[in-house]
PDB file of N, CA and C in Angstrom:
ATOM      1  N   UNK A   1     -70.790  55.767 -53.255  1.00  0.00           N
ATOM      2  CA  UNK A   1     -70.208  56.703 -52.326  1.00  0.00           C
ATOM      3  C   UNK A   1     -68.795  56.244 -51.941  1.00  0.00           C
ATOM      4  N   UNK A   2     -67.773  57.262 -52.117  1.00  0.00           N
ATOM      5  CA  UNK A   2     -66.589  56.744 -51.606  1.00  0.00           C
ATOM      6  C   UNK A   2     -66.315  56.736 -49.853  1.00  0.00           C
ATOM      7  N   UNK A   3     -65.337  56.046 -50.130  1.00  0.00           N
ATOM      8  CA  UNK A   3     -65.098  55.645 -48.112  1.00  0.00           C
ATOM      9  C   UNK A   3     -63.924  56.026 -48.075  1.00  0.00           C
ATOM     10  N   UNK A   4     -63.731  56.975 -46.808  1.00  0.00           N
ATOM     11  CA  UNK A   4     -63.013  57.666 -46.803  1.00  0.00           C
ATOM     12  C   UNK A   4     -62.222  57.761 -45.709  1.00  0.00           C
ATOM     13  N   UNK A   5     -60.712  56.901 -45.520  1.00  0.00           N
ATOM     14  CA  UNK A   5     -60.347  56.521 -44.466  1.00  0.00           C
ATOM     15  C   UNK A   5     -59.289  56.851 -43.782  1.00  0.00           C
ATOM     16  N   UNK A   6     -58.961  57.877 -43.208  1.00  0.00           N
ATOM     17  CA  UNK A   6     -57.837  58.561 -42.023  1.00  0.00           C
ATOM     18  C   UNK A   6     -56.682  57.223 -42.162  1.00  0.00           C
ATOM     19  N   UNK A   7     -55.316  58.020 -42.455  1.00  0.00           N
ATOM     20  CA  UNK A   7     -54.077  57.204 -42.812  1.00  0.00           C
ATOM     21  C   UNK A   7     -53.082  57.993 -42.239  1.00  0.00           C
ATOM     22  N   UNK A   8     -52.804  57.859 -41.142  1.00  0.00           N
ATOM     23  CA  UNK A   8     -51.048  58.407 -40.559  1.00  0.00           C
ATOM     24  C   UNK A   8     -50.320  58.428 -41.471  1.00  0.00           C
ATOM     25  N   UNK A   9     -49.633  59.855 -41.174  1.00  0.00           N
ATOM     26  CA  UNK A   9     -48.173  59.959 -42.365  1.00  0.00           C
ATOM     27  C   UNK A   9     -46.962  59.062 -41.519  1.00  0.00           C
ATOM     28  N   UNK A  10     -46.440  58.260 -42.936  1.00  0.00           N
ATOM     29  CA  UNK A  10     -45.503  57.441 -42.292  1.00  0.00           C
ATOM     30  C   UNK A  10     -44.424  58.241 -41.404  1.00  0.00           C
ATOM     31  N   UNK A  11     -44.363  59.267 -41.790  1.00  0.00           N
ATOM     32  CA  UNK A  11     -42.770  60.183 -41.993  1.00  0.00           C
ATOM     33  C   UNK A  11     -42.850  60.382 -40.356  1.00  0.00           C
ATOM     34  N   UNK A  12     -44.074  60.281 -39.772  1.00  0.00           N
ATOM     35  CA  UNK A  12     -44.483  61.240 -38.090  1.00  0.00           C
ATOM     36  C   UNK A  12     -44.190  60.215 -37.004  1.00  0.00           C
ATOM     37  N   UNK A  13     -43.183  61.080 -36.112  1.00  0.00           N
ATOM     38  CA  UNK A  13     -42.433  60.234 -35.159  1.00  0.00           C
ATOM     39  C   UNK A  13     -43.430  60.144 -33.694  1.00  0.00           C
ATOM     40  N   UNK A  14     -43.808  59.202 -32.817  1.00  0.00           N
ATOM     41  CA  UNK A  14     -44.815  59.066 -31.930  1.00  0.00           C
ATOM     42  C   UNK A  14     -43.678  58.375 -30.741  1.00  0.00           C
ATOM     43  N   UNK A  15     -44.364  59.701 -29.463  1.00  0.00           N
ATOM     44  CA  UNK A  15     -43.703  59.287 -29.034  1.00  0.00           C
ATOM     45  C   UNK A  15     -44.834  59.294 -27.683  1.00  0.00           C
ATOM     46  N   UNK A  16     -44.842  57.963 -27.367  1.00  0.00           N
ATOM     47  CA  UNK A  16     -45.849  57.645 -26.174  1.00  0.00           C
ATOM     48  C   UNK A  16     -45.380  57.487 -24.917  1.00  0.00           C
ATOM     49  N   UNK A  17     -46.307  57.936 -23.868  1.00  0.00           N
ATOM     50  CA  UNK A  17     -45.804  57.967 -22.615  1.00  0.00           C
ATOM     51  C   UNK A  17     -47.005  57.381 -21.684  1.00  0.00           C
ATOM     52  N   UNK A  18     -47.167  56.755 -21.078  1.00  0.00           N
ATOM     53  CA  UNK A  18     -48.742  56.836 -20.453  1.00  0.00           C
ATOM     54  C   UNK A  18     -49.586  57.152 -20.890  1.00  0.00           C
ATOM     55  N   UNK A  19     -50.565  58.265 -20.688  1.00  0.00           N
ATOM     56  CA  UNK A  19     -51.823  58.608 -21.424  1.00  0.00           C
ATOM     57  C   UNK A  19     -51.531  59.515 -22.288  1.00  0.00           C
ATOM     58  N   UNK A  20     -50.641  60.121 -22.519  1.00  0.00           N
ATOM     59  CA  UNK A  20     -50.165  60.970 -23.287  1.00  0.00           C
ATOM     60  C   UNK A  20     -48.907  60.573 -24.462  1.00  0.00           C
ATOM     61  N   UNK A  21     -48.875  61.334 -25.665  1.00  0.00           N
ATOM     62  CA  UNK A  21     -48.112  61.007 -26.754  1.00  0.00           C
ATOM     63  C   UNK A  21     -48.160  62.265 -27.530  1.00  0.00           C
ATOM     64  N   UNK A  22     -46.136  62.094 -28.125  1.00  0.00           N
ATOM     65  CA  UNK A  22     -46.061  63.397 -29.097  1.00  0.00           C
ATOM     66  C   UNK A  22     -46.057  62.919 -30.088  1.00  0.00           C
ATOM     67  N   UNK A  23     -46.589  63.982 -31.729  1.00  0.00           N
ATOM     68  CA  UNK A  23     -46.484  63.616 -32.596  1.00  0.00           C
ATOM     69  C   UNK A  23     -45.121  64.589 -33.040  1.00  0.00           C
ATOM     70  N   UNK A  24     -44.840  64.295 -33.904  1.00  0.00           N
ATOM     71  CA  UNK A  24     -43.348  64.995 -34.796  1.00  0.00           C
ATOM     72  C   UNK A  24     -43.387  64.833 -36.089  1.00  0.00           C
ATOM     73  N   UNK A  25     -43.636  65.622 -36.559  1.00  0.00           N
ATOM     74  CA  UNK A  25     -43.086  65.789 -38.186  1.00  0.00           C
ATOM     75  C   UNK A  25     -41.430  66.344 -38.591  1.00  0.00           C
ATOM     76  N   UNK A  26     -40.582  65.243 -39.208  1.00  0.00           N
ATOM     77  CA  UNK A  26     -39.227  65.661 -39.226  1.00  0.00           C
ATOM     78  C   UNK A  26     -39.291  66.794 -40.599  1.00  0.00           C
ATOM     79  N   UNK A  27     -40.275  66.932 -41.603  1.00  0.00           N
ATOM     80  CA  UNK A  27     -40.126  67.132 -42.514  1.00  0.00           C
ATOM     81  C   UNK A  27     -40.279  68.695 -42.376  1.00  0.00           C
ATOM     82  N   UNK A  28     -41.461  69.247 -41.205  1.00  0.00           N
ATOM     83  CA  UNK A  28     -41.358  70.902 -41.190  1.00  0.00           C
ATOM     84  C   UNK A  28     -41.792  71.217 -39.519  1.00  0.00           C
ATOM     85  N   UNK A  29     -40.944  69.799 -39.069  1.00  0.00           N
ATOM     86  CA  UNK A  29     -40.716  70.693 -37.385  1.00  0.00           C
ATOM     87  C   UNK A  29     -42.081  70.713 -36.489  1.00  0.00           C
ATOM     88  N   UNK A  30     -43.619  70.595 -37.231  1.00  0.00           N
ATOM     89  CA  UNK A  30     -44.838  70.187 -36.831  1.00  0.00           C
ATOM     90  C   UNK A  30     -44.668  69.138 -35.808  1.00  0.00           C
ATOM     91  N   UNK A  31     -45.447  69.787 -33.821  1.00  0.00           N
ATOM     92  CA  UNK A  31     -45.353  69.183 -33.260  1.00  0.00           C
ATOM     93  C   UNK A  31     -47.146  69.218 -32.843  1.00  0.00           C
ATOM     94  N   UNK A  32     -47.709  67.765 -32.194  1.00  0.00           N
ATOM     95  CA  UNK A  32     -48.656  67.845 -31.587  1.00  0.00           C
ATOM     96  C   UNK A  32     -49.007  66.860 -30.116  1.00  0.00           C
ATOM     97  N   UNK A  33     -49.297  67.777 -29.018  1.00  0.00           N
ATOM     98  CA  UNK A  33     -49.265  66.960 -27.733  1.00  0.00           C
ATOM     99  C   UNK A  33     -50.747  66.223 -28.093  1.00  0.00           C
ATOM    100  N   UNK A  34     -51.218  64.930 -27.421  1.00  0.00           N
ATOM    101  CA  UNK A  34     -52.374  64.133 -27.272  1.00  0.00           C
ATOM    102  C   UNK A  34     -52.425  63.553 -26.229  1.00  0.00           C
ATOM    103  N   UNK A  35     -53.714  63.297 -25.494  1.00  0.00           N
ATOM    104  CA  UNK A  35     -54.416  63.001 -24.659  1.00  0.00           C
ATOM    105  C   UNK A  35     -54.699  61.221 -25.075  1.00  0.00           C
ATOM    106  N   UNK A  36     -55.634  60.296 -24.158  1.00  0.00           N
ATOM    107  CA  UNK A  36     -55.358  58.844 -24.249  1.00  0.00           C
ATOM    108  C   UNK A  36     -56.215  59.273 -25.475  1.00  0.00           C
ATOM    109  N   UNK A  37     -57.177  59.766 -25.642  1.00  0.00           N
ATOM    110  CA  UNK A  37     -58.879  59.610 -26.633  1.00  0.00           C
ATOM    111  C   UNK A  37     -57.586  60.257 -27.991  1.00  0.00           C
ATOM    112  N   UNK A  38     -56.798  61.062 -27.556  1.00  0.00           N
ATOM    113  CA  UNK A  38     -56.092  61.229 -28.972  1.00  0.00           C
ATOM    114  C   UNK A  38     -55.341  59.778 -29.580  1.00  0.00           C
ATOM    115  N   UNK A  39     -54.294  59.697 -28.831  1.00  0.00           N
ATOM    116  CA  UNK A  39     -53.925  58.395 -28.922  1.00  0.00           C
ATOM    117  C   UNK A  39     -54.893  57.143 -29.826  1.00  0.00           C
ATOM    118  N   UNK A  40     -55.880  57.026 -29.125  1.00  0.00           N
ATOM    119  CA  UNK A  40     -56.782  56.126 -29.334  1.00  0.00           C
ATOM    120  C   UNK A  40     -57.249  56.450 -30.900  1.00  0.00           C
ATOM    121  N   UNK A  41     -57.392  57.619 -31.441  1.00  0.00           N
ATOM    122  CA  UNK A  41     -57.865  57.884 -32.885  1.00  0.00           C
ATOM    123  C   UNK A  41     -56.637  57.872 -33.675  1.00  0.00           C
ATOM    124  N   UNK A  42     -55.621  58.426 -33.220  1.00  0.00           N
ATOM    125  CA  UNK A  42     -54.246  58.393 -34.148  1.00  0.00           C
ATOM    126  C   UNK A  42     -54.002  56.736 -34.371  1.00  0.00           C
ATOM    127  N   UNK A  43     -54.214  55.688 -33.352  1.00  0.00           N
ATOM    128  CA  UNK A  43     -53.731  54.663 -33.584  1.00  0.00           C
ATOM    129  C   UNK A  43     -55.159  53.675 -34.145  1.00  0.00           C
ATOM    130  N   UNK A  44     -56.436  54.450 -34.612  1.00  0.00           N
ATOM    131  CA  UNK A  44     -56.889  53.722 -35.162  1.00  0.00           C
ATOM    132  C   UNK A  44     -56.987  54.691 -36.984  1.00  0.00           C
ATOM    133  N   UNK A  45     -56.501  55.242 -37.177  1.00  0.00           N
ATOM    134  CA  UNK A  45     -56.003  55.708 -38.427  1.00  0.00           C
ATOM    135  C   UNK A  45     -54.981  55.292 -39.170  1.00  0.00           C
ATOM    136  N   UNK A  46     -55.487  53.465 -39.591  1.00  0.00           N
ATOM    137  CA  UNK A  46     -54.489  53.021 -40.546  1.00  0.00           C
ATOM    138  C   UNK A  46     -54.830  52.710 -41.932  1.00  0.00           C
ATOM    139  N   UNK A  47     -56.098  53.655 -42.277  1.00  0.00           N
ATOM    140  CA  UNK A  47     -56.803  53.700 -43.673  1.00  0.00           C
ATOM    141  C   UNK A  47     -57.312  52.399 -44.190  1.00  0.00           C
ATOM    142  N   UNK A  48     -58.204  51.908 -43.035  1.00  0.00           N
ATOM    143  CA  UNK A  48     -58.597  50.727 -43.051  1.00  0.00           C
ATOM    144  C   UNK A  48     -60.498  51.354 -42.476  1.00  0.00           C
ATOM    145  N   UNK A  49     -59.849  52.043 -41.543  1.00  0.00           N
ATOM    146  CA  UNK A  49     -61.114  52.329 -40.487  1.00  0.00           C
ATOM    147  C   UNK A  49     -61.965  54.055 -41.395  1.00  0.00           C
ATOM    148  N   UNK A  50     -63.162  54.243 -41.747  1.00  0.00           N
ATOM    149  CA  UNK A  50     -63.774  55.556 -42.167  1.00  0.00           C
ATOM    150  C   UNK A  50     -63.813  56.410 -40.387  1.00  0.00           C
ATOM    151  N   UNK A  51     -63.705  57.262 -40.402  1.00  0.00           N
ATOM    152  CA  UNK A  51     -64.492  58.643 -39.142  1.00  0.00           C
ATOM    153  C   UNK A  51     -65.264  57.949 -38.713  1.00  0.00           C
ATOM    154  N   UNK A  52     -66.335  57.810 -39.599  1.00  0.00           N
ATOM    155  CA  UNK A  52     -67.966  56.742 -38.952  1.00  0.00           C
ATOM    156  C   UNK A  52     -67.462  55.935 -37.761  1.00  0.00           C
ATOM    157  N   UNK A  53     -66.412  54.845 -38.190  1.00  0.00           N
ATOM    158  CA  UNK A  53     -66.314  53.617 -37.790  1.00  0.00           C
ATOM    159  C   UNK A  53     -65.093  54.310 -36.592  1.00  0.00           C
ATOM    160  N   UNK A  54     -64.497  55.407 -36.536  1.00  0.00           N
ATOM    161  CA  UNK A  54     -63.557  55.264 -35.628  1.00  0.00           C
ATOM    162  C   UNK A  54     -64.404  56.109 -34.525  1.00  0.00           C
ATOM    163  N   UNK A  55     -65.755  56.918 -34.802  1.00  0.00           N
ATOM    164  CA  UNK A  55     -66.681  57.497 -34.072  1.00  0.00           C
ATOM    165  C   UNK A  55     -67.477  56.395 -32.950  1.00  0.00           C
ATOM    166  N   UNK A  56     -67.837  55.367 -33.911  1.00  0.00           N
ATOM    167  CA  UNK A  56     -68.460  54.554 -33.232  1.00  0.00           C
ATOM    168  C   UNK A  56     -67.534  53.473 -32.001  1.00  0.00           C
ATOM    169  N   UNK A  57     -66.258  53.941 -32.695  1.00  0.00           N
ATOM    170  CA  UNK A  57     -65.226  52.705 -31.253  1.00  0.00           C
ATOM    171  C   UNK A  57     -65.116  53.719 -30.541  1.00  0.00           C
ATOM    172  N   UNK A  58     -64.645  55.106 -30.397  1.00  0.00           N
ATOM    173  CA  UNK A  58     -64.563  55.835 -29.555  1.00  0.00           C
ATOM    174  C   UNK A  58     -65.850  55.685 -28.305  1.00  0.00           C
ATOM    175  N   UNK A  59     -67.243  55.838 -28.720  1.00  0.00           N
ATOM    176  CA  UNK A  59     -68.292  55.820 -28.361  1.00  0.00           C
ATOM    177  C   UNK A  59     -68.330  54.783 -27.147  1.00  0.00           C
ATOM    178  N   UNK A  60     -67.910  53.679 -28.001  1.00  0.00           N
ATOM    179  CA  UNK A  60     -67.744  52.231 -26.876  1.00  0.00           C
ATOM    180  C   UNK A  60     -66.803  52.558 -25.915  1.00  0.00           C
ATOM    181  N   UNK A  61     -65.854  53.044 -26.236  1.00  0.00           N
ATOM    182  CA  UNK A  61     -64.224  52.231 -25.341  1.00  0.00           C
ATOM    183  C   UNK A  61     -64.242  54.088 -24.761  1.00  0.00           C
ATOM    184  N   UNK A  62     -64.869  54.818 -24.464  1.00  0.00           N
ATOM    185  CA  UNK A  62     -65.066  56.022 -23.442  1.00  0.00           C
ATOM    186  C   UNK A  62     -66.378  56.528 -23.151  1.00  0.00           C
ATOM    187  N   UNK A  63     -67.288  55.225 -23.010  1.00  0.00           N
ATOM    188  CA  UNK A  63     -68.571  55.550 -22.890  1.00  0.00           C
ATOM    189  C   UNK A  63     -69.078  57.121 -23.213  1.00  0.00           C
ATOM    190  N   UNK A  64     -69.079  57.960 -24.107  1.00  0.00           N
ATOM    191  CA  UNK A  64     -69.872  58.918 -24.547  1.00  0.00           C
ATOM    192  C   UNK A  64     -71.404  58.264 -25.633  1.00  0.00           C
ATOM    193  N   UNK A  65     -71.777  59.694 -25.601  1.00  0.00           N
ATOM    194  CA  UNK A  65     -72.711  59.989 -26.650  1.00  0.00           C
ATOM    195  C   UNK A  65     -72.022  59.559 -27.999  1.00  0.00           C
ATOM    196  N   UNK A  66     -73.282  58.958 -28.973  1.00  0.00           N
ATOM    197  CA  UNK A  66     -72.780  59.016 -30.290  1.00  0.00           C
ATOM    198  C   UNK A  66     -72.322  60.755 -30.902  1.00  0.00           C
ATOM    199  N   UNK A  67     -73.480  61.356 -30.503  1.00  0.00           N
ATOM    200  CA  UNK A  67     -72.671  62.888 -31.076  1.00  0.00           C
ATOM    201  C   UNK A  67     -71.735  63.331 -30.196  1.00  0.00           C
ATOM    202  N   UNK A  68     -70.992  63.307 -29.360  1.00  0.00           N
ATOM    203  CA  UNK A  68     -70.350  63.502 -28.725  1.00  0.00           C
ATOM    204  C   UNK A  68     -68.947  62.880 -29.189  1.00  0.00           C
ATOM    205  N   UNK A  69     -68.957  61.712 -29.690  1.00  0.00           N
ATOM    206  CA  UNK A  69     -67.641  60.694 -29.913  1.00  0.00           C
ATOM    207  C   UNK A  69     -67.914  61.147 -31.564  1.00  0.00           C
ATOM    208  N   UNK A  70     -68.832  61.729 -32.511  1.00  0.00           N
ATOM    209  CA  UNK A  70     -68.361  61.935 -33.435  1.00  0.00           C
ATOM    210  C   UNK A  70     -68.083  63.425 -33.352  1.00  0.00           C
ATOM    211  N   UNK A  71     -68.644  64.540 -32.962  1.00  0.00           N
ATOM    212  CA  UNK A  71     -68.051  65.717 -32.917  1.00  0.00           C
ATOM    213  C   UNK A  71     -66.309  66.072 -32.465  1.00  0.00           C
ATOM    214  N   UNK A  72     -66.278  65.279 -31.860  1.00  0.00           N
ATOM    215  CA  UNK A  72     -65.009  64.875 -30.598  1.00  0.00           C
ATOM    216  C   UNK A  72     -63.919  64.746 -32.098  1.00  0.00           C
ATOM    217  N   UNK A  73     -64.008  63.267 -32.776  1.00  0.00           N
ATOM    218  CA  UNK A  73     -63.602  62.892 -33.298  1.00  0.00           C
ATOM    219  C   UNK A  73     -63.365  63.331 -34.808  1.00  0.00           C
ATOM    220  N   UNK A  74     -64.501  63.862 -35.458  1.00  0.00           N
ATOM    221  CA  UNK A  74     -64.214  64.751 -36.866  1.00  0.00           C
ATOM    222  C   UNK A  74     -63.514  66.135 -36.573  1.00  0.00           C
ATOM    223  N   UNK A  75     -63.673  66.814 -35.247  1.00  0.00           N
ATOM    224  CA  UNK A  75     -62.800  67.695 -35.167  1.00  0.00           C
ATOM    225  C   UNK A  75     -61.154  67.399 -34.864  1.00  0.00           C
ATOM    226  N   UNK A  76     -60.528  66.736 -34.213  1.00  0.00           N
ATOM    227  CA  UNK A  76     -59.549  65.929 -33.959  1.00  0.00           C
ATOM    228  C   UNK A  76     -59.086  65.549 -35.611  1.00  0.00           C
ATOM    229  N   UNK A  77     -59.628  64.703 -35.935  1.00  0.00           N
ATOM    230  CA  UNK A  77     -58.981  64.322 -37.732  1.00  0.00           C
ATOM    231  C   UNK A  77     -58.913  66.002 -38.905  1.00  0.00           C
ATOM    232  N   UNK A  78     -60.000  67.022 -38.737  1.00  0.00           N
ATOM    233  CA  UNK A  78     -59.125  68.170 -39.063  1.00  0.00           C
ATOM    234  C   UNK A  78     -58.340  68.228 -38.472  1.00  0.00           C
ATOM    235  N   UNK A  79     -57.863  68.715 -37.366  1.00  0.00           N
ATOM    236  CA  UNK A  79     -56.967  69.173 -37.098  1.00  0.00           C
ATOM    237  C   UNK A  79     -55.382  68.264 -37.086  1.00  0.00           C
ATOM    238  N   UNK A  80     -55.563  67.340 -37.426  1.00  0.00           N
ATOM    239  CA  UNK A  80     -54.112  66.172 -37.750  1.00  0.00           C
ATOM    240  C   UNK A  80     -54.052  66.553 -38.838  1.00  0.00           C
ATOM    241  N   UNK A  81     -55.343  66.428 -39.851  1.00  0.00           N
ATOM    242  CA  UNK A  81     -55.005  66.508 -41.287  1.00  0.00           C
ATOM    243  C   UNK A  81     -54.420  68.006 -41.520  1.00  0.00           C
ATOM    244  N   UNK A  82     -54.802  68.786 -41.014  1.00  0.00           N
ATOM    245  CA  UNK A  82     -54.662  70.168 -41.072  1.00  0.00           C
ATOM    246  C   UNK A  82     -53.174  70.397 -40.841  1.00  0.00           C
ATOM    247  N   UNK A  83     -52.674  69.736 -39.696  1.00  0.00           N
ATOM    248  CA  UNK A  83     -50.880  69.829 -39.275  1.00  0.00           C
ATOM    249  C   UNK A  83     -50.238  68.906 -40.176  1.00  0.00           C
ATOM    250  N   UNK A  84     -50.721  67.996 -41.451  1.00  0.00           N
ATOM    251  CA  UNK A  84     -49.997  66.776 -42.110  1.00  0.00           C
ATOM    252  C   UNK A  84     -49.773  65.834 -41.361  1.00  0.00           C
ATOM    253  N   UNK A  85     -50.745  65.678 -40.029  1.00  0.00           N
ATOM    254  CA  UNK A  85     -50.085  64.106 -39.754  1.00  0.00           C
ATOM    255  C   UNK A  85     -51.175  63.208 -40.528  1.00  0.00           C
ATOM    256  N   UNK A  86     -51.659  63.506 -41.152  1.00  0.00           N
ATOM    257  CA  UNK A  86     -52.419  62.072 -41.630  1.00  0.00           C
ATOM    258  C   UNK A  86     -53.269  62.738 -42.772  1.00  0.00           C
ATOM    259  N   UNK A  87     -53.465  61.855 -43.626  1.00  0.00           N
ATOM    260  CA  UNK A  87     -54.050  61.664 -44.616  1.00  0.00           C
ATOM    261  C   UNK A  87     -54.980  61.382 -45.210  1.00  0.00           C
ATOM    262  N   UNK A  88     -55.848  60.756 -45.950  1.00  0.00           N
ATOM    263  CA  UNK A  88     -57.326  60.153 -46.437  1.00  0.00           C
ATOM    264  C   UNK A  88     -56.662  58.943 -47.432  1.00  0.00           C
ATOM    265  N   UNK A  89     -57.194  57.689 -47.168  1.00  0.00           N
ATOM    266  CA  UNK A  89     -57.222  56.385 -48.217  1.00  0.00           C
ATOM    267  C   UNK A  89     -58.382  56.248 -48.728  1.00  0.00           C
ATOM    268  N   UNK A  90     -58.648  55.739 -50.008  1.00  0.00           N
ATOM    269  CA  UNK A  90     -59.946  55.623 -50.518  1.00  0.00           C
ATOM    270  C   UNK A  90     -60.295  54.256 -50.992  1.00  0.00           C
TER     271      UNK A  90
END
């Protein structure tokens, strides 16, 4: 089975503030606002970590439900992948 691991596009400019952070794509103007739990998945997407494994830190470090921190979280990675901020490593 391949492993399949969420990778930020280098090209996307982050710009953090407190609990909140913008993403920027210079390449087609793609902007996205995030929350800390966003934050927290964008900066563990360095195609090292699978969904599984970034489901299960979420889980810990914002005390939720396991389905809760993975629903949370596989919807969140469409929707980055969906705007080009990030990618899949294998």
């Amino acid at each position: 089975m391949e492993r399949k691991c969420p990778l930020r596009n280098p090209d996307v400019v982050v710009r953090k503030e407190k609990d909140e952070a913008l993403l920027f794509d210079p390449s087609d103007g793609n902007m996205m606002c995030m929350n800390s739990t966003g934050i927290f998945v964008w900066d563990e997407c360095d195609g090292k970590s699978s969904a599984e494994e970034i489901s299960r830190k979420i889980e810990e470090e914002f005390e939720v439900s396991s389905e809760v921190a993975e629903k949370d979280c596989r919807s969140f990675l469409e929707e980055l992948e969906k705007s080009g901020f990030i990618g899949y490593a294998f």
